[in-house]
Protein backbone atom coordinates (compact mmCIF):
# COMPACT_ATOMS: atom_id res chain seq x y z
CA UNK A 1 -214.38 -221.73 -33.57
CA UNK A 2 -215.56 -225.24 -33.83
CA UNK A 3 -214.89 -227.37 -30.55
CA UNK A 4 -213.26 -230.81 -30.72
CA UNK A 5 -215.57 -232.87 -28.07
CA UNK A 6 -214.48 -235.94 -26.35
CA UNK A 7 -217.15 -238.46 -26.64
CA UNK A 8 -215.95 -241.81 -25.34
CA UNK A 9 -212.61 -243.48 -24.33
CA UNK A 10 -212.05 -246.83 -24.12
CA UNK A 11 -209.12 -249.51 -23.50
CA UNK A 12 -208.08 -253.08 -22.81
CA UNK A 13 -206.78 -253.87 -19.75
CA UNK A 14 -202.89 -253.91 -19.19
CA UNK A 15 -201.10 -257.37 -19.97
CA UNK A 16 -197.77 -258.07 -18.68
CA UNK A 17 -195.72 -257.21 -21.75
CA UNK A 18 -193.80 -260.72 -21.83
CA UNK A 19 -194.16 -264.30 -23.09
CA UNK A 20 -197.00 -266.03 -20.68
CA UNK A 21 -198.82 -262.06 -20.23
CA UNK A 22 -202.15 -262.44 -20.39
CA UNK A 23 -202.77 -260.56 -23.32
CA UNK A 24 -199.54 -261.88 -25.39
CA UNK A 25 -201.65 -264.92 -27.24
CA UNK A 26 -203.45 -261.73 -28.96
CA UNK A 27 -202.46 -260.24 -31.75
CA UNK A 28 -202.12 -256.24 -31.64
CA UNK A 29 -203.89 -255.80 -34.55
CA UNK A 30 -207.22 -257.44 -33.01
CA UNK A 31 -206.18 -255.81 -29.77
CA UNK A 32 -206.45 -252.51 -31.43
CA UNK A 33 -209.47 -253.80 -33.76
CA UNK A 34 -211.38 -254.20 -29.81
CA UNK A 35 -211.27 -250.64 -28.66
CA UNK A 36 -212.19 -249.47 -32.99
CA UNK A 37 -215.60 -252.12 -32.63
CA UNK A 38 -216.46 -250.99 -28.94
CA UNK A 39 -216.78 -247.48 -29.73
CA UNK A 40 -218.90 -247.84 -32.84
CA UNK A 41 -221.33 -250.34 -30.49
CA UNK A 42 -221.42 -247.73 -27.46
CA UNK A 43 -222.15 -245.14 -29.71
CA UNK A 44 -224.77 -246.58 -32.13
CA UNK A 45 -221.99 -245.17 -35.08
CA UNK A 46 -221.26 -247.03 -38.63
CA UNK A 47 -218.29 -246.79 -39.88
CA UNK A 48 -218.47 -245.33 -42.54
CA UNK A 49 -219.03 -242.17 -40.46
CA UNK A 50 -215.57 -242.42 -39.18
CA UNK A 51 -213.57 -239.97 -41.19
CA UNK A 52 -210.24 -241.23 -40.55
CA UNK A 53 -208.34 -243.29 -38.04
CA UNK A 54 -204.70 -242.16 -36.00
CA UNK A 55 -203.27 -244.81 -34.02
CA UNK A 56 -200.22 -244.40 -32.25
CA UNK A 57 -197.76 -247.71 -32.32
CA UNK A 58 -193.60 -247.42 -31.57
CA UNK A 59 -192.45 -250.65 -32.29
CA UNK A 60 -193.63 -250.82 -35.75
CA UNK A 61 -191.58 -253.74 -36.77
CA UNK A 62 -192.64 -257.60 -36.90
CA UNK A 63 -196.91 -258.09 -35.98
CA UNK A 64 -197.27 -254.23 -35.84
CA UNK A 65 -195.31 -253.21 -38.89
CA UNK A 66 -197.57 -252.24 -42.65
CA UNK A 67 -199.40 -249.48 -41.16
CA UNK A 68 -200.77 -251.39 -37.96
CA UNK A 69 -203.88 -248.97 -37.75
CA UNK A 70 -205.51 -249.86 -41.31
CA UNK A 71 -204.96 -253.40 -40.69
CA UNK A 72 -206.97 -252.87 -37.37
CA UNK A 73 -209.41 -250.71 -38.87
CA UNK A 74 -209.82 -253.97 -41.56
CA UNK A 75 -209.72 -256.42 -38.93
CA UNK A 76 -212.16 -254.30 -36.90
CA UNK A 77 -214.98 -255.00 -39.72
CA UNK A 78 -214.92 -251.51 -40.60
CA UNK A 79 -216.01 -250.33 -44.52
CA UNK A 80 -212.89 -250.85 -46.49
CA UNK A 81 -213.14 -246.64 -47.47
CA UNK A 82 -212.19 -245.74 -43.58
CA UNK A 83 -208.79 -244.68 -44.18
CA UNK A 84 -206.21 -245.29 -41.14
CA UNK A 85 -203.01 -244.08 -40.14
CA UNK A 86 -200.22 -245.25 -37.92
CA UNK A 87 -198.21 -242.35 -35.94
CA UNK A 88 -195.04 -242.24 -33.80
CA UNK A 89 -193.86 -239.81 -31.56
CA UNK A 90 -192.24 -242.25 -29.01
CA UNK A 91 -194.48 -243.08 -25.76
CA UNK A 92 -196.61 -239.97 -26.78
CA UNK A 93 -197.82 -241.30 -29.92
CA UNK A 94 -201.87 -242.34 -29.12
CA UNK A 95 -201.93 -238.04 -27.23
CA UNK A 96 -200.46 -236.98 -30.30
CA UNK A 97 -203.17 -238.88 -32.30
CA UNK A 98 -205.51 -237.32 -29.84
CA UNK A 99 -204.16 -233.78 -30.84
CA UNK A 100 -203.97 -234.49 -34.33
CA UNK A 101 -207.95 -235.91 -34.56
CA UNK A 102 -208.87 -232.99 -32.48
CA UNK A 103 -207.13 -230.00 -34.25
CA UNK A 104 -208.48 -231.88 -37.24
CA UNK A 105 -211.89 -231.05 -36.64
CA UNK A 106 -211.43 -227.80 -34.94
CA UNK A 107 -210.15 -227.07 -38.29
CA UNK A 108 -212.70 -228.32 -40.26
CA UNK A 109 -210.92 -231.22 -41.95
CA UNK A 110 -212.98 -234.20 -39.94
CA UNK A 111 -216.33 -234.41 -38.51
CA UNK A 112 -216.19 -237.50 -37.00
CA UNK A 113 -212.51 -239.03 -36.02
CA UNK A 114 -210.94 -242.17 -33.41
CA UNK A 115 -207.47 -241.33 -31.96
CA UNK A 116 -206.44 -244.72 -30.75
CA UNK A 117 -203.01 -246.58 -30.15
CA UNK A 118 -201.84 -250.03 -29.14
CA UNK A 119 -198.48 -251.74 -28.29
CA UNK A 120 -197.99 -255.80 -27.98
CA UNK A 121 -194.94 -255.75 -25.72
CA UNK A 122 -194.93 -259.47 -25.66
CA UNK A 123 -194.92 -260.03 -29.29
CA UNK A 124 -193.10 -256.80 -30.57
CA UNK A 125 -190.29 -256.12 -27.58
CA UNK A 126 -189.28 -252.81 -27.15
CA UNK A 127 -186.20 -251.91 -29.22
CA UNK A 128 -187.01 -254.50 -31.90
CA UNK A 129 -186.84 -251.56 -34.71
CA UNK A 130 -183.34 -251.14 -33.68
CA UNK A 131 -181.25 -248.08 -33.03
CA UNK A 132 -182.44 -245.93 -36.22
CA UNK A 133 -180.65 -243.22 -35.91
CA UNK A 134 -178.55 -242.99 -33.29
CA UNK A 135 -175.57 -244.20 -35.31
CA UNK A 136 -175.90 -241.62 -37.78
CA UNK A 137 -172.78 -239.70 -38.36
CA UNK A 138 -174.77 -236.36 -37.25
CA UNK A 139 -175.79 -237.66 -34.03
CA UNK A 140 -172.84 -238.74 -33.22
CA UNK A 141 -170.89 -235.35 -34.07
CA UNK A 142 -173.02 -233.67 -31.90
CA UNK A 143 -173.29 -236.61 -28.99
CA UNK A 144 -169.99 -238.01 -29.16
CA UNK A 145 -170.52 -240.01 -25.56
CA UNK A 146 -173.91 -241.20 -26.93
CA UNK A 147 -177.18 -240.38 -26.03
CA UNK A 148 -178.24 -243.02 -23.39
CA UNK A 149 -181.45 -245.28 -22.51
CA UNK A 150 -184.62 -243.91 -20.78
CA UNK A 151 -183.02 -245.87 -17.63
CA UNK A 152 -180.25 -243.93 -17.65
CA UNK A 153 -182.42 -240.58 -17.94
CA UNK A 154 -184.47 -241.51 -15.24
CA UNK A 155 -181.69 -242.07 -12.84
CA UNK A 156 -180.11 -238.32 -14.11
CA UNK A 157 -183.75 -237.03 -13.24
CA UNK A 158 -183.39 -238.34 -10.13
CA UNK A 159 -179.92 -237.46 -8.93
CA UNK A 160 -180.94 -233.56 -10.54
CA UNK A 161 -183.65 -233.54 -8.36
CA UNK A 162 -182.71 -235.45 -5.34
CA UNK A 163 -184.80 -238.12 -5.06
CA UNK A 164 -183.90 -240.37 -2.73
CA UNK A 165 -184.27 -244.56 -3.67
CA UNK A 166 -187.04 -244.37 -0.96
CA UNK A 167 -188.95 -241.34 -2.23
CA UNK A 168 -189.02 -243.34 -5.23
CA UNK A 169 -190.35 -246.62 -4.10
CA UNK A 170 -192.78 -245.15 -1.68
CA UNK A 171 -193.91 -243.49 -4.58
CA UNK A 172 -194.51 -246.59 -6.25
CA UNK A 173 -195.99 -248.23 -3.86
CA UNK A 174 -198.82 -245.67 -3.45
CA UNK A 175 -199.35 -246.12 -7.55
CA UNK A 176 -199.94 -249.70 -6.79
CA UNK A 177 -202.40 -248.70 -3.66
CA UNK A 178 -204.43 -245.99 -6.05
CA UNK A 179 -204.70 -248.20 -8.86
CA UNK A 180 -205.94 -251.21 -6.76
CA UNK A 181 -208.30 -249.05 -4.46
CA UNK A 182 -210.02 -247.93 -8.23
CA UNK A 183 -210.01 -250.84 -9.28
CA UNK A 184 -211.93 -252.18 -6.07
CA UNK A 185 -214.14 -249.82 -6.44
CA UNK A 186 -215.10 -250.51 -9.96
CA UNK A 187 -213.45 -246.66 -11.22
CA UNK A 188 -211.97 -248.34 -14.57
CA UNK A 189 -215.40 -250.67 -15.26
CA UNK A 190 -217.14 -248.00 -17.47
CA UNK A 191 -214.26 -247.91 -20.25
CA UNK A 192 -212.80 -251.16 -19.89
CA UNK A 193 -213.01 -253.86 -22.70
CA UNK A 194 -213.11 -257.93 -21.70
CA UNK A 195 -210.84 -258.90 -24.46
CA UNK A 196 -211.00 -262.76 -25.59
CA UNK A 197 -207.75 -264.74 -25.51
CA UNK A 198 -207.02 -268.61 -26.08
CA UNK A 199 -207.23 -269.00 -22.78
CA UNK A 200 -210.19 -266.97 -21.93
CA UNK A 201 -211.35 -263.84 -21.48
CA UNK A 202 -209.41 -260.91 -19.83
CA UNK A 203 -211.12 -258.10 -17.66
CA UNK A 204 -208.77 -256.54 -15.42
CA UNK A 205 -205.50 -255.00 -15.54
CA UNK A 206 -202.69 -257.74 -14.91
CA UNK A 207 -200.02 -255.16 -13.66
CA UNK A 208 -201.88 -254.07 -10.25
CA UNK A 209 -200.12 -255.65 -7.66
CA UNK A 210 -202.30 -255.01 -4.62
CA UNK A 211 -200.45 -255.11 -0.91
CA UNK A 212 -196.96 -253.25 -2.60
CA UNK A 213 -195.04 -252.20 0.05
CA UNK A 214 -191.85 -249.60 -0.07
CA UNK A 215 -190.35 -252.31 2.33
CA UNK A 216 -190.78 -255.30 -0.56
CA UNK A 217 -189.46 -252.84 -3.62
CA UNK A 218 -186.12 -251.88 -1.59
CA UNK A 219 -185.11 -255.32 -2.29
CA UNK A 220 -184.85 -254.84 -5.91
CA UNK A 221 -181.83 -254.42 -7.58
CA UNK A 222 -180.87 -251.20 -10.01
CA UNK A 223 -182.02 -252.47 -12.81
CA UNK A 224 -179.85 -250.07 -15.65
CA UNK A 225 -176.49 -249.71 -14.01
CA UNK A 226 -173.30 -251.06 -16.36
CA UNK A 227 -170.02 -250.88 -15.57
CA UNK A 228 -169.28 -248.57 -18.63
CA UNK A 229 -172.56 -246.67 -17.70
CA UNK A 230 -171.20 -246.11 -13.95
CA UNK A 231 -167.59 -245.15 -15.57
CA UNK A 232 -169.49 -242.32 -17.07
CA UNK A 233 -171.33 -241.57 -14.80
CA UNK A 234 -169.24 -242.21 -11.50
CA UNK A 235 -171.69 -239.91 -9.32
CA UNK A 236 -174.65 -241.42 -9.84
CA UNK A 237 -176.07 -243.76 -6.91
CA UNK A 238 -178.20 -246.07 -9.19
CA UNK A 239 -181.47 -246.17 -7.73
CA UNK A 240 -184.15 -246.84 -10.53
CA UNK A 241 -185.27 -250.53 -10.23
CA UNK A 242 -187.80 -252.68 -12.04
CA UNK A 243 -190.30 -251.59 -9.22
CA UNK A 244 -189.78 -247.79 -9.34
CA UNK A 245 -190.22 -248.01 -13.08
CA UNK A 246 -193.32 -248.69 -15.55
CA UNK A 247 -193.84 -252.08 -16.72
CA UNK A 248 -193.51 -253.55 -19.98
CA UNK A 249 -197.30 -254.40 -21.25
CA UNK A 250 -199.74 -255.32 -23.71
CA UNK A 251 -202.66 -252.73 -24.21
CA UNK A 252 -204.65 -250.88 -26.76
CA UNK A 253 -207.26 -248.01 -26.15
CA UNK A 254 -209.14 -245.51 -28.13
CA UNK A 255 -211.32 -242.44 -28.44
CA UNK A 256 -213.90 -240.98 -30.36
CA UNK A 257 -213.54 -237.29 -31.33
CA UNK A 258 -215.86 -235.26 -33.27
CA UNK A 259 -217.02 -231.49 -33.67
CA UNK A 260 -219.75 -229.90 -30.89
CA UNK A 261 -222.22 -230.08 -33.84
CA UNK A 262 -221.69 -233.83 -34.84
CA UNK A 263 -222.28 -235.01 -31.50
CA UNK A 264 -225.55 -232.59 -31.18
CA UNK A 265 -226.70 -233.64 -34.48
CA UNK A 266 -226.43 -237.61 -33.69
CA UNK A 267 -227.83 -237.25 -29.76
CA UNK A 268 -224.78 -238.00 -28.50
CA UNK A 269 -223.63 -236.42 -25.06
CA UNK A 270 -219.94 -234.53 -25.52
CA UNK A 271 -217.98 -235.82 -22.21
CA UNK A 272 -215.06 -232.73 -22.20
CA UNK A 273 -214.22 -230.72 -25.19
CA UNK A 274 -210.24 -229.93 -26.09
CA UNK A 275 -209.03 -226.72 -23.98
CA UNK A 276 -205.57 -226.91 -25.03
CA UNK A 277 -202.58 -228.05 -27.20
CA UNK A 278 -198.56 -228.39 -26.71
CA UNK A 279 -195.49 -230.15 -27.35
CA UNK A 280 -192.39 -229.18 -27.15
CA UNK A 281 -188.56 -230.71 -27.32
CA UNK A 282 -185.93 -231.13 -24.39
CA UNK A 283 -182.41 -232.28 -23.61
CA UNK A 284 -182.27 -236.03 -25.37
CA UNK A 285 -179.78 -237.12 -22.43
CA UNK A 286 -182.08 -235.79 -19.75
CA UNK A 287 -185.12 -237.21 -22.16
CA UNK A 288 -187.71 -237.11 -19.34
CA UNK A 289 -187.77 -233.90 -18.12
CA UNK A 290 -189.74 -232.59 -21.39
CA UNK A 291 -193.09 -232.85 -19.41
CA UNK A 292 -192.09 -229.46 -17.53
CA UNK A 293 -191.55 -226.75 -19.51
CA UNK A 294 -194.82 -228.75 -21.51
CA UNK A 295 -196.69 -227.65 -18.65
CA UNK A 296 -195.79 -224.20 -18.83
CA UNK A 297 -196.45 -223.55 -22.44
CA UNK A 298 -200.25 -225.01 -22.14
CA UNK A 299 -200.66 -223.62 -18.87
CA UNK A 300 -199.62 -219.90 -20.59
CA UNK A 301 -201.51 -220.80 -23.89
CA UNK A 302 -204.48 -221.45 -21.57
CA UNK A 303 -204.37 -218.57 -19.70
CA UNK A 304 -204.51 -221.19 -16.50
CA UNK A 305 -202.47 -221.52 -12.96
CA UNK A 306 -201.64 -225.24 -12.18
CA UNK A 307 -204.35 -224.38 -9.51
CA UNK A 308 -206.27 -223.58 -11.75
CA UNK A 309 -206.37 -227.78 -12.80
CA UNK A 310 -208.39 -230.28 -10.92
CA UNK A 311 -206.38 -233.53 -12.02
CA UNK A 312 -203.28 -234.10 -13.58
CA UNK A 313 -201.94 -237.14 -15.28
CA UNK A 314 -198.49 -237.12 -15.66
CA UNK A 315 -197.21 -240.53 -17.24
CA UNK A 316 -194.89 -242.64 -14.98
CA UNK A 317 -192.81 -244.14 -17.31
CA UNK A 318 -190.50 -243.62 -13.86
CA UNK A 319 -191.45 -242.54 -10.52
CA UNK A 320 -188.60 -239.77 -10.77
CA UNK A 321 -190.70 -238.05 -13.78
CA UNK A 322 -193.87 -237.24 -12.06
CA UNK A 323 -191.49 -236.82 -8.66
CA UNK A 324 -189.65 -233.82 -10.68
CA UNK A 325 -192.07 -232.55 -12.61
CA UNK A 326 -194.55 -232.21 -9.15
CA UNK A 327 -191.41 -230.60 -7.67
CA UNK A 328 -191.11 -228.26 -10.31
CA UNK A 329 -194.52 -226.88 -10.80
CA UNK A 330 -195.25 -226.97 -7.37
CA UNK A 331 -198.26 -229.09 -7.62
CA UNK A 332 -200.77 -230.80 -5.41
CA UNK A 333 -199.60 -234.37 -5.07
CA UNK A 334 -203.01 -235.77 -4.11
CA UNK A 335 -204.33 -234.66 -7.91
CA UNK A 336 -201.67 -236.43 -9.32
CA UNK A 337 -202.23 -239.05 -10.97
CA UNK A 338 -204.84 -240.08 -8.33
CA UNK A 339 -206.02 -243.64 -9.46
CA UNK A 340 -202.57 -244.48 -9.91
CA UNK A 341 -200.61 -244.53 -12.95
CA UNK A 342 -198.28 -246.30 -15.16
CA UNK A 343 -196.44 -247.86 -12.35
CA UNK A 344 -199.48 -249.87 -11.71
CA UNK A 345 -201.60 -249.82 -14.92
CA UNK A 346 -198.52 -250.52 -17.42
CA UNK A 347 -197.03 -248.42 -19.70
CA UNK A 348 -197.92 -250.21 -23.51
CA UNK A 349 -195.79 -247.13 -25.32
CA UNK A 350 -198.18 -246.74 -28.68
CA UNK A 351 -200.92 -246.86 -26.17
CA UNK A 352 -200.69 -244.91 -23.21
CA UNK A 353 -201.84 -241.70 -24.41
CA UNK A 354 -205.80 -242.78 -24.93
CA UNK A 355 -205.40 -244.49 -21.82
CA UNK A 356 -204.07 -241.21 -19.78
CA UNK A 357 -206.96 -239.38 -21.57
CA UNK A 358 -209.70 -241.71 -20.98
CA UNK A 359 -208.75 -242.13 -17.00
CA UNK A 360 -208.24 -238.10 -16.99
CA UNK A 361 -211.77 -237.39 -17.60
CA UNK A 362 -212.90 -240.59 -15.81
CA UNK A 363 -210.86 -238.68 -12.76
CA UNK A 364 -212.85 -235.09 -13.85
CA UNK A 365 -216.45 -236.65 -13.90
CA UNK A 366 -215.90 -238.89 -10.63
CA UNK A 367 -214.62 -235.70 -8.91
CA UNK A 368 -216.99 -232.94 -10.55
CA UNK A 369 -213.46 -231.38 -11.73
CA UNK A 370 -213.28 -228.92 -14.83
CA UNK A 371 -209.95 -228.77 -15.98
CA UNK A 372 -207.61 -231.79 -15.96
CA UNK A 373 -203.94 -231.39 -17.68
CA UNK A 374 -202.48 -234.59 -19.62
CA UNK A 375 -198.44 -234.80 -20.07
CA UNK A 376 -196.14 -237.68 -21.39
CA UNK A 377 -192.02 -237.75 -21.49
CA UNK A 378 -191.89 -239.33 -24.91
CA UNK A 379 -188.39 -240.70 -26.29
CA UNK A 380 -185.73 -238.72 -27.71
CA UNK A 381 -186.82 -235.87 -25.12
CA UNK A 382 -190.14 -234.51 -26.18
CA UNK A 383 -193.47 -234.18 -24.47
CA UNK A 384 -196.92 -233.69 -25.27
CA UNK A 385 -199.36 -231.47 -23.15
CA UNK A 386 -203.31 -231.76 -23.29
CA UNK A 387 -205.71 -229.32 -21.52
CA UNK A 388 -209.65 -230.94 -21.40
CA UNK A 389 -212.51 -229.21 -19.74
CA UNK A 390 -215.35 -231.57 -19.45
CA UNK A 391 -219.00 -231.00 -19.64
């Protein structure tokens, strides 16, 4: 069988997804075109090797609407025959371009492919597409109280599994303290792009806040509680806040796939090849809890214990979704998302896979790990699972 080979990742750092971030004076179009450039310059590639392009956006209304990943590709300088295609699957969209370039060459239908994804926060909010379908008749036959916001789910994960307000914000806090302490120590410098903005250039995530305490996040108000939402839900204690929860943020990143025998033929050094694929569907009122049973269909497709796994990166789009999903698979919390995770480094939706994949196997070569396992909740109650065993 052909192997799908990792051979570089890269990404912008994380804006603050709001009017005055330091990435929202950019458009996401020459966000995305940043990461598509870099990796043909790193790797001495033209373009016209690239066989296609899968870029994972959500919001694609307004500056990231018209298939967001061949305007990039255009705005990137790329040869006009690079095709380029724009994917959602919710916050999992960039992994699921990842799986999609990667079972594309195992099965012979690329040679050469970039998984990528971007989200402007700032420019294209989150819920500008609207409700799509949640007011079809169908949906509502079968979810007559509504399905509810990823806030909501969060705080359901968290009552389910009884995490207490201060589990969560301690747990937040330490995301803040691993992502600053890698930071420090220069952990994100080999991947991460200086992007140029009106007022300068940009080389370092904006969402670390260093010196987080547990102590300055108890102050913060529940930040999804309604009094309709608390009617329904009268036994819920309402304690996901702004600072237990991922930041909106501006971000792109990207990585370039290709088959064992490309990357031999062209002298270029494979970084981790593709061990295993899965995704799989969950409660949509729960949402976030799809992330588990994820993890035990790739862990029994690999043939793998989650001892077997040396890192894990398991998205925080809340701290009570890696919280569970740690409970659940009884895993070891210090390979958990060790350089911190979307608590700290933002959580740009359309982006966020790449990123979890390139600062997996930055995690796997630091360490000398083999296997490292990738998981995302995604909206709608999904998840997508990655194996990679690097080289």
């Amino acid at each position: 069988m052909t192997n799908a080979v990792i051979v570089d990742v890269v990404r912008t750092p994380s804006g603050r997804g709001k009017p005055g971030g330091a990435l929202s004076g950019v458009h996401p179009v020459d966000l995305a075109a940043t990461t598509l450039t870099a990796l043909l310059e790193r790797n001495g590639l033209e373009s016209r090797q690239i066989d296609d392009v899968l870029m994972g956006c959500v919001s694609q209304v307004g500056d990231q609407t018209g298939n967001v990943a061949r305007q990039a590709v255009l705005a990137a300088g790329f040869d006009h025959t690079v095709p380029a295609v724009s994917i959602d699957r919710q916050c999992g969209s960039s992994q699921q371009a990842a799986h999609f370039a990667a079972q594309g060459v195992i099965a012979g239908a690329y040679d050469i492919v970039i998984a990528a994804g971007v989200e402007s926060m700032s420019r294209v909010p989150l819920g500008s597409a609207g409700r799509g379908g949640l007011d079809a008749e169908g949906i509502q036959r079968r979810y007559p109280e509504g399905l509810v916001n990823q806030g909501v789910s969060a705080e359901l994960i968290a009552a389910r599994w009884g995490l207490e307000r201060e589990e969560l914000d301690a747990y937040a806090a330490q995301s803040h303290e691993r992502a600053a302490d890698a930071a420090a120590q220069g952990r994100f410098a080999a991947d991460l792009l200086a992007v140029e903005t009106p007022h300068g250039a940009v080389t370092v995530d904006e969402t670390i806040r260093p010196g987080t305490t547990t102590e300055q996040l108890a102050g913060l108000a529940p930040a999804f509680r309604t009094d309709e939402l608390a009617e329904r839900f009268p036994d819920l204690d309402w304690r996901v806040t702004a600072g237990n929860s991922s930041p909106l943020t501006d971000a792109a990143s990207a990585a370039l796939i290709m088959s064992e025998e490309r990357a031999a033929a062209l002298g270029l050094t494979p970084r981790a090849r593709f061990h295993a694929f899965a995704v799989v569907g969950d409660d949509p009122v729960m949402m976030l809890t799809a992330p588990i049973p994820a993890t035990r269909r790739i862990l029994e497709r690999a043939g793998l214990s989650i001892d077997d796994l040396d890192a894990y990166e398991v998205n925080e789009a809340f701290a009570s979704v890696p919280l569970a999903w740690q409970s659940e698979l009884h895993a070891d919390p210090t390979k958990l998302n060790p350089w911190g995770g979307a608590l700290a480094l933002g959580h740009a939706v359309g982006a966020s896979g790449t990123r979890l994949l390139g600062t997996l196997l930055a995690v796997l070569e630091h360490t000398g790990g083999r296997y490292g396992l990738q998981t995302m909740c995604e909206g709608g109650g999904m998840a997508n699972a990655t194996i990679i065993e690097r080289l």
